[in-house]
PDB file of N, CA and C in Angstrom:
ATOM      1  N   UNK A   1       7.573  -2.600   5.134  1.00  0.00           N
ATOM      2  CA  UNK A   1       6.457  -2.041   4.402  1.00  0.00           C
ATOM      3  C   UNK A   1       6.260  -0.596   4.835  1.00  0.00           C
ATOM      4  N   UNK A   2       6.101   0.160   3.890  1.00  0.00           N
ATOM      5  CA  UNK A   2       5.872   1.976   4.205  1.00  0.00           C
ATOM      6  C   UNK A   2       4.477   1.504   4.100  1.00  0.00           C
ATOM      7  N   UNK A   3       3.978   2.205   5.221  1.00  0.00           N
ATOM      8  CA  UNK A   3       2.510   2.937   5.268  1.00  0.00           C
ATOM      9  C   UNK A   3       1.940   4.367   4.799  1.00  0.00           C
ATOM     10  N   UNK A   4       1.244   4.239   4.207  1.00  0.00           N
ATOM     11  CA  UNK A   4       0.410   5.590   4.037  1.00  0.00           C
ATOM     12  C   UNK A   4       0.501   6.753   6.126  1.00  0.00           C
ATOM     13  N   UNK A   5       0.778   7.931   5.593  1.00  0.00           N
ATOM     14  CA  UNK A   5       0.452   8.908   6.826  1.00  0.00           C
ATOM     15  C   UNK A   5      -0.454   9.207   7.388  1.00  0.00           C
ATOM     16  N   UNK A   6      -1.526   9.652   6.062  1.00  0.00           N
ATOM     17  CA  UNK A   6      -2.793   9.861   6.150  1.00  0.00           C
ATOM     18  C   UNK A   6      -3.388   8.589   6.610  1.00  0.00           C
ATOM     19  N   UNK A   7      -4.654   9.306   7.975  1.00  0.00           N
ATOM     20  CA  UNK A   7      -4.946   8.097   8.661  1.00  0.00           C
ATOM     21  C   UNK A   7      -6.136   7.876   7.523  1.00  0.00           C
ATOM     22  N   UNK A   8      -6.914   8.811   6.971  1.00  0.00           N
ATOM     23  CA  UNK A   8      -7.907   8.100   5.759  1.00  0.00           C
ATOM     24  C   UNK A   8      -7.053   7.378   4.876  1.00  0.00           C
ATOM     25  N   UNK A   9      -6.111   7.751   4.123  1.00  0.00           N
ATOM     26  CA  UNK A   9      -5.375   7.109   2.901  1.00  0.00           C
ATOM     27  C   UNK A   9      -5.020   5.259   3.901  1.00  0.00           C
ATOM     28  N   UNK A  10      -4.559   5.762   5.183  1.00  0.00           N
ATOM     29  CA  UNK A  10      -4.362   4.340   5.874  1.00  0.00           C
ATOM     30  C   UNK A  10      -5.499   3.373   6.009  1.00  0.00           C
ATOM     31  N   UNK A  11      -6.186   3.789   6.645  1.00  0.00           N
ATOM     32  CA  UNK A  11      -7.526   3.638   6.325  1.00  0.00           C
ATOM     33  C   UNK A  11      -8.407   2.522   5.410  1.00  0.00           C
ATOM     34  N   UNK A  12      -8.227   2.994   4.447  1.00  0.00           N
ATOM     35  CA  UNK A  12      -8.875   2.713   3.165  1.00  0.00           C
ATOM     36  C   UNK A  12      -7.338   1.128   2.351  1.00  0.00           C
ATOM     37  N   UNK A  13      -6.398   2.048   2.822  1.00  0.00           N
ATOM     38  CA  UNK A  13      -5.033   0.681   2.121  1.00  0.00           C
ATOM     39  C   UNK A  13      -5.320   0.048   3.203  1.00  0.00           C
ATOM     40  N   UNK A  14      -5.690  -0.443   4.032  1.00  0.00           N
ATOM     41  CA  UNK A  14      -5.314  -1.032   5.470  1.00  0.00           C
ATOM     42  C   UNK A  14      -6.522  -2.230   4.972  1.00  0.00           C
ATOM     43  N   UNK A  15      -7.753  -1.552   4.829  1.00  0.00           N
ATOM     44  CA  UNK A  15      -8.721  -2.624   4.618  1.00  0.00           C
ATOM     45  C   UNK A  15      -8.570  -3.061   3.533  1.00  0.00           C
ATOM     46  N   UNK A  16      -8.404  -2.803   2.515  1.00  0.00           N
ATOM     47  CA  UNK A  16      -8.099  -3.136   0.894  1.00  0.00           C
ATOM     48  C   UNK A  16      -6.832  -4.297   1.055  1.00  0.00           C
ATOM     49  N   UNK A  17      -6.097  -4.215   2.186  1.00  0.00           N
ATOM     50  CA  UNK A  17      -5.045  -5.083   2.031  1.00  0.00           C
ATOM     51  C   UNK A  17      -5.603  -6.303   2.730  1.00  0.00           C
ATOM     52  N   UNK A  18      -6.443  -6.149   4.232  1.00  0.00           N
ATOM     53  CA  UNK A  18      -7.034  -6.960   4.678  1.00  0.00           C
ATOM     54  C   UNK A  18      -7.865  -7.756   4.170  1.00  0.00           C
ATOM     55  N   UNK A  19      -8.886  -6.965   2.928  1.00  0.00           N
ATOM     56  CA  UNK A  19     -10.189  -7.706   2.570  1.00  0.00           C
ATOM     57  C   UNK A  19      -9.356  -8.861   1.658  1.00  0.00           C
ATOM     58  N   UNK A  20      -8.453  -8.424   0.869  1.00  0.00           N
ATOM     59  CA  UNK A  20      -7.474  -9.180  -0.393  1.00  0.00           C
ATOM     60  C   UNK A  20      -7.164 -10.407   0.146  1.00  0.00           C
ATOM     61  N   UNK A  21      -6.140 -10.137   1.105  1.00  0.00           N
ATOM     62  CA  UNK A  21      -5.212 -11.304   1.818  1.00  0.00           C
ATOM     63  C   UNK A  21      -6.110 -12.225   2.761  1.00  0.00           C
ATOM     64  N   UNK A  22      -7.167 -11.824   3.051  1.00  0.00           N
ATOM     65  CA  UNK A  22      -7.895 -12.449   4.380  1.00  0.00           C
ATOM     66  C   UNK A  22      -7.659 -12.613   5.153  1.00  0.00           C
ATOM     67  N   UNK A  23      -6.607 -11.899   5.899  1.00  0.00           N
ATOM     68  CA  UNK A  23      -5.760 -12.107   6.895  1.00  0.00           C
ATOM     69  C   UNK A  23      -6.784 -11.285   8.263  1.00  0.00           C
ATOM     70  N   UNK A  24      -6.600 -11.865   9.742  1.00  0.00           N
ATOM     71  CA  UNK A  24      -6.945 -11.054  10.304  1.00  0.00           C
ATOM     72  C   UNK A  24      -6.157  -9.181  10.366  1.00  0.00           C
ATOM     73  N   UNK A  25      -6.429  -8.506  11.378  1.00  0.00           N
ATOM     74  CA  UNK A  25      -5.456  -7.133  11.345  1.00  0.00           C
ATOM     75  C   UNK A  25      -3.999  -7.981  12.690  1.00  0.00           C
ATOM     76  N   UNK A  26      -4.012  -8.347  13.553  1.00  0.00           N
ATOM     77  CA  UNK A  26      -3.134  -8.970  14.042  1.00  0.00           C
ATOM     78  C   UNK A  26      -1.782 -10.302  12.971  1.00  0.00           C
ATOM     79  N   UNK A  27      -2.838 -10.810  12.144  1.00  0.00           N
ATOM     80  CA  UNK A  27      -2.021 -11.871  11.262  1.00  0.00           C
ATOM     81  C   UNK A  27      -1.262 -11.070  10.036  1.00  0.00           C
ATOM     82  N   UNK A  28      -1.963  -9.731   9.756  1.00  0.00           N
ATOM     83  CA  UNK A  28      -1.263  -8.857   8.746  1.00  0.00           C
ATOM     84  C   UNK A  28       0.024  -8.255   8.920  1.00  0.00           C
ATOM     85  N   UNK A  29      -0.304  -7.286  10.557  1.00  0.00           N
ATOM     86  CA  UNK A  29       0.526  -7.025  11.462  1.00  0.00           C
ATOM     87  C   UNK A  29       2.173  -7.728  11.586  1.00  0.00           C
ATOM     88  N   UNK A  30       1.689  -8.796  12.153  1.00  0.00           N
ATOM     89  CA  UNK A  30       2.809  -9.968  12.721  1.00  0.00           C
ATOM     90  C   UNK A  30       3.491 -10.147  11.265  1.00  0.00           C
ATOM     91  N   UNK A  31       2.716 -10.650  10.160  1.00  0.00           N
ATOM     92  CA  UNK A  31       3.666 -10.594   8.720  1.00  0.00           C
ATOM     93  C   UNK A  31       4.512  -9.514   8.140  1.00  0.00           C
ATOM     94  N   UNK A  32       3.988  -8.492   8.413  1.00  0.00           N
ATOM     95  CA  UNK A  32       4.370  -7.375   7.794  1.00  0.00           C
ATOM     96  C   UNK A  32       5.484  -6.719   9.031  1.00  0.00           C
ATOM     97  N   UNK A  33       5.496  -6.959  10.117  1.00  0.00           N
ATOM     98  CA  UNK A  33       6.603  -6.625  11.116  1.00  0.00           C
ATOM     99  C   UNK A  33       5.857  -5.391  11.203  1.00  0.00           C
ATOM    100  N   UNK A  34       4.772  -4.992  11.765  1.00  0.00           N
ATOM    101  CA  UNK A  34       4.170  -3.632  12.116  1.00  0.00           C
ATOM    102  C   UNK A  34       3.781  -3.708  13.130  1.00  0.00           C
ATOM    103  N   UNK A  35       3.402  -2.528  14.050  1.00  0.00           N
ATOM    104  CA  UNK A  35       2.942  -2.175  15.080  1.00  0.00           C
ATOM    105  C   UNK A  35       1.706  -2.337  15.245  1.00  0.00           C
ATOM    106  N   UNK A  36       0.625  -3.186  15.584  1.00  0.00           N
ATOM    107  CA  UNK A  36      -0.573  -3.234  15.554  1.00  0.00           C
ATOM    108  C   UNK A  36      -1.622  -2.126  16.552  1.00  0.00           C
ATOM    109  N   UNK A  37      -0.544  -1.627  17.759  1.00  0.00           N
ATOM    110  CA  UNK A  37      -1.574  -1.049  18.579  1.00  0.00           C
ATOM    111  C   UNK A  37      -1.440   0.296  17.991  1.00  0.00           C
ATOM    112  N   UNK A  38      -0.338   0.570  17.621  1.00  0.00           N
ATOM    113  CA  UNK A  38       0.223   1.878  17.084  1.00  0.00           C
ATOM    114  C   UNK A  38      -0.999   2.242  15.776  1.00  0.00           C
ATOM    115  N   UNK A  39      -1.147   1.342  15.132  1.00  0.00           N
ATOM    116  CA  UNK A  39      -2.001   1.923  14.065  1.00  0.00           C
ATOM    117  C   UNK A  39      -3.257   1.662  14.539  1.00  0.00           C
ATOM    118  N   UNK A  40      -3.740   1.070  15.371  1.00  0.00           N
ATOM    119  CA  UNK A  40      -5.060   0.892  15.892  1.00  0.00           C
ATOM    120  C   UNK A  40      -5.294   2.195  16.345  1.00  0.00           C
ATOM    121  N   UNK A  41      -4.210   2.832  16.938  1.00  0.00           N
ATOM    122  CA  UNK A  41      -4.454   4.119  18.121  1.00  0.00           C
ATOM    123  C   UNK A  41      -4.587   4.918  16.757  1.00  0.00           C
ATOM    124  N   UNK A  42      -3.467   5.465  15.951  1.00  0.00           N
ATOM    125  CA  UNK A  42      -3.564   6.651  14.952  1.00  0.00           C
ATOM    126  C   UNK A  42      -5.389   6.179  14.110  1.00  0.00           C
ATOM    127  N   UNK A  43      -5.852   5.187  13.814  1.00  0.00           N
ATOM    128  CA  UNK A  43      -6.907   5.474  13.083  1.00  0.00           C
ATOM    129  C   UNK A  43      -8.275   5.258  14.292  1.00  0.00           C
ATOM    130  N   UNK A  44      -8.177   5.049  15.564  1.00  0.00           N
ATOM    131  CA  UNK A  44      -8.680   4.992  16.155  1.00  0.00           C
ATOM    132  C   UNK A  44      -8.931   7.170  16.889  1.00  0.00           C
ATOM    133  N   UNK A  45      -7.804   7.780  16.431  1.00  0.00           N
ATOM    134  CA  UNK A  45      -7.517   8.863  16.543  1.00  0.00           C
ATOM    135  C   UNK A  45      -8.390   9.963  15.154  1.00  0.00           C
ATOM    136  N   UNK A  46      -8.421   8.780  14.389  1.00  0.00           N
ATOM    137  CA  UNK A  46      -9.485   9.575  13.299  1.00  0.00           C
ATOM    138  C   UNK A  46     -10.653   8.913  13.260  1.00  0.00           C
ATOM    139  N   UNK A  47     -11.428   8.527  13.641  1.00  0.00           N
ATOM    140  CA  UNK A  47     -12.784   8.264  14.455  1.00  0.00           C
ATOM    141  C   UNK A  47     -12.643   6.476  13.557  1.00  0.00           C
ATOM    142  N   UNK A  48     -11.423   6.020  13.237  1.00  0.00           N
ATOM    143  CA  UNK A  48     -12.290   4.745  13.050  1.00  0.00           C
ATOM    144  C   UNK A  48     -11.590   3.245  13.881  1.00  0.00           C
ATOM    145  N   UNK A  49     -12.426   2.265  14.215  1.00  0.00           N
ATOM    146  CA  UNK A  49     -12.303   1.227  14.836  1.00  0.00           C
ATOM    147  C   UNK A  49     -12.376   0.144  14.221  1.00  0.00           C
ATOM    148  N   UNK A  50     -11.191  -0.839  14.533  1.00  0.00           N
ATOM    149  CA  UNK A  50     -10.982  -2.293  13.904  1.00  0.00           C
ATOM    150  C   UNK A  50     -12.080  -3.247  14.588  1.00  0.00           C
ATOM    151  N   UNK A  51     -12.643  -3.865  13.388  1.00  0.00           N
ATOM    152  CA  UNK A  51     -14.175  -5.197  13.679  1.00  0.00           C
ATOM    153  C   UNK A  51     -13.625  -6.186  13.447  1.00  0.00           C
ATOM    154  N   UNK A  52     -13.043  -6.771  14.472  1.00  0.00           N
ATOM    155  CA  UNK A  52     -12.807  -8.147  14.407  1.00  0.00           C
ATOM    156  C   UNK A  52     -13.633  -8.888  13.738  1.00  0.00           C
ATOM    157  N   UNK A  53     -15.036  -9.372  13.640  1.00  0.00           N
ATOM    158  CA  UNK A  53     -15.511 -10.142  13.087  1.00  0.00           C
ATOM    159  C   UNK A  53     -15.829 -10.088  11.925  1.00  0.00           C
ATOM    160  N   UNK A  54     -15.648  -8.755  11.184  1.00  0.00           N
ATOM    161  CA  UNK A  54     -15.598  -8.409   9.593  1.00  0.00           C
ATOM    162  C   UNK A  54     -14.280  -8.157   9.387  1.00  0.00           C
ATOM    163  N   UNK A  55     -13.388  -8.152   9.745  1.00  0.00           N
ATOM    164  CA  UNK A  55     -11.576  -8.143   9.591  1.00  0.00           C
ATOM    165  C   UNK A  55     -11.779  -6.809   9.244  1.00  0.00           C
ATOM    166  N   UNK A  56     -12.248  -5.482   9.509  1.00  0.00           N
ATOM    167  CA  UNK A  56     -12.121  -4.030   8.545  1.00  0.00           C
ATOM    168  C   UNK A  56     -12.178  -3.117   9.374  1.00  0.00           C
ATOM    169  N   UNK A  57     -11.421  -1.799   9.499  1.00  0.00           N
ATOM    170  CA  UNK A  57     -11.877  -0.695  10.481  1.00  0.00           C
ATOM    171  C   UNK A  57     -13.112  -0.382   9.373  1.00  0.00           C
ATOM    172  N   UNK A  58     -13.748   0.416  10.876  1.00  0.00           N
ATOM    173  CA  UNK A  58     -15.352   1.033  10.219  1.00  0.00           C
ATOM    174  C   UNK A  58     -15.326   2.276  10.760  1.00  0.00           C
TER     175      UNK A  58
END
């Protein structure tokens, strides 16, 4: 799966894919063969943080 660069454009596809599938961000991750800390850090690098208990960065 190609990701968006832009950490907003990521951002915004990241939760849109999460809210859809209902997947946690770890269960999306592991399916999709992606780096979970890696993108935690880049959008964690543009001020936003993954909520586990709403499955969405905020």
């Amino acid at each position: 799966m190609t990701l968006p660069n832009d950490p907003f454009i990521l951002f915004s596809f990241l939760n849109t894919q999460l809210r859809d599938s209902g997947m946690t961000l770890a269960a999306f991750c592991k399916e999709h063969m992606l780096d979970e800390k890696a993108l935690t850090e880049k959008l964690k690098d543009a001020g936003f943080r993954y909520d586990e208990a709403q499955r969405r960065f905020r």
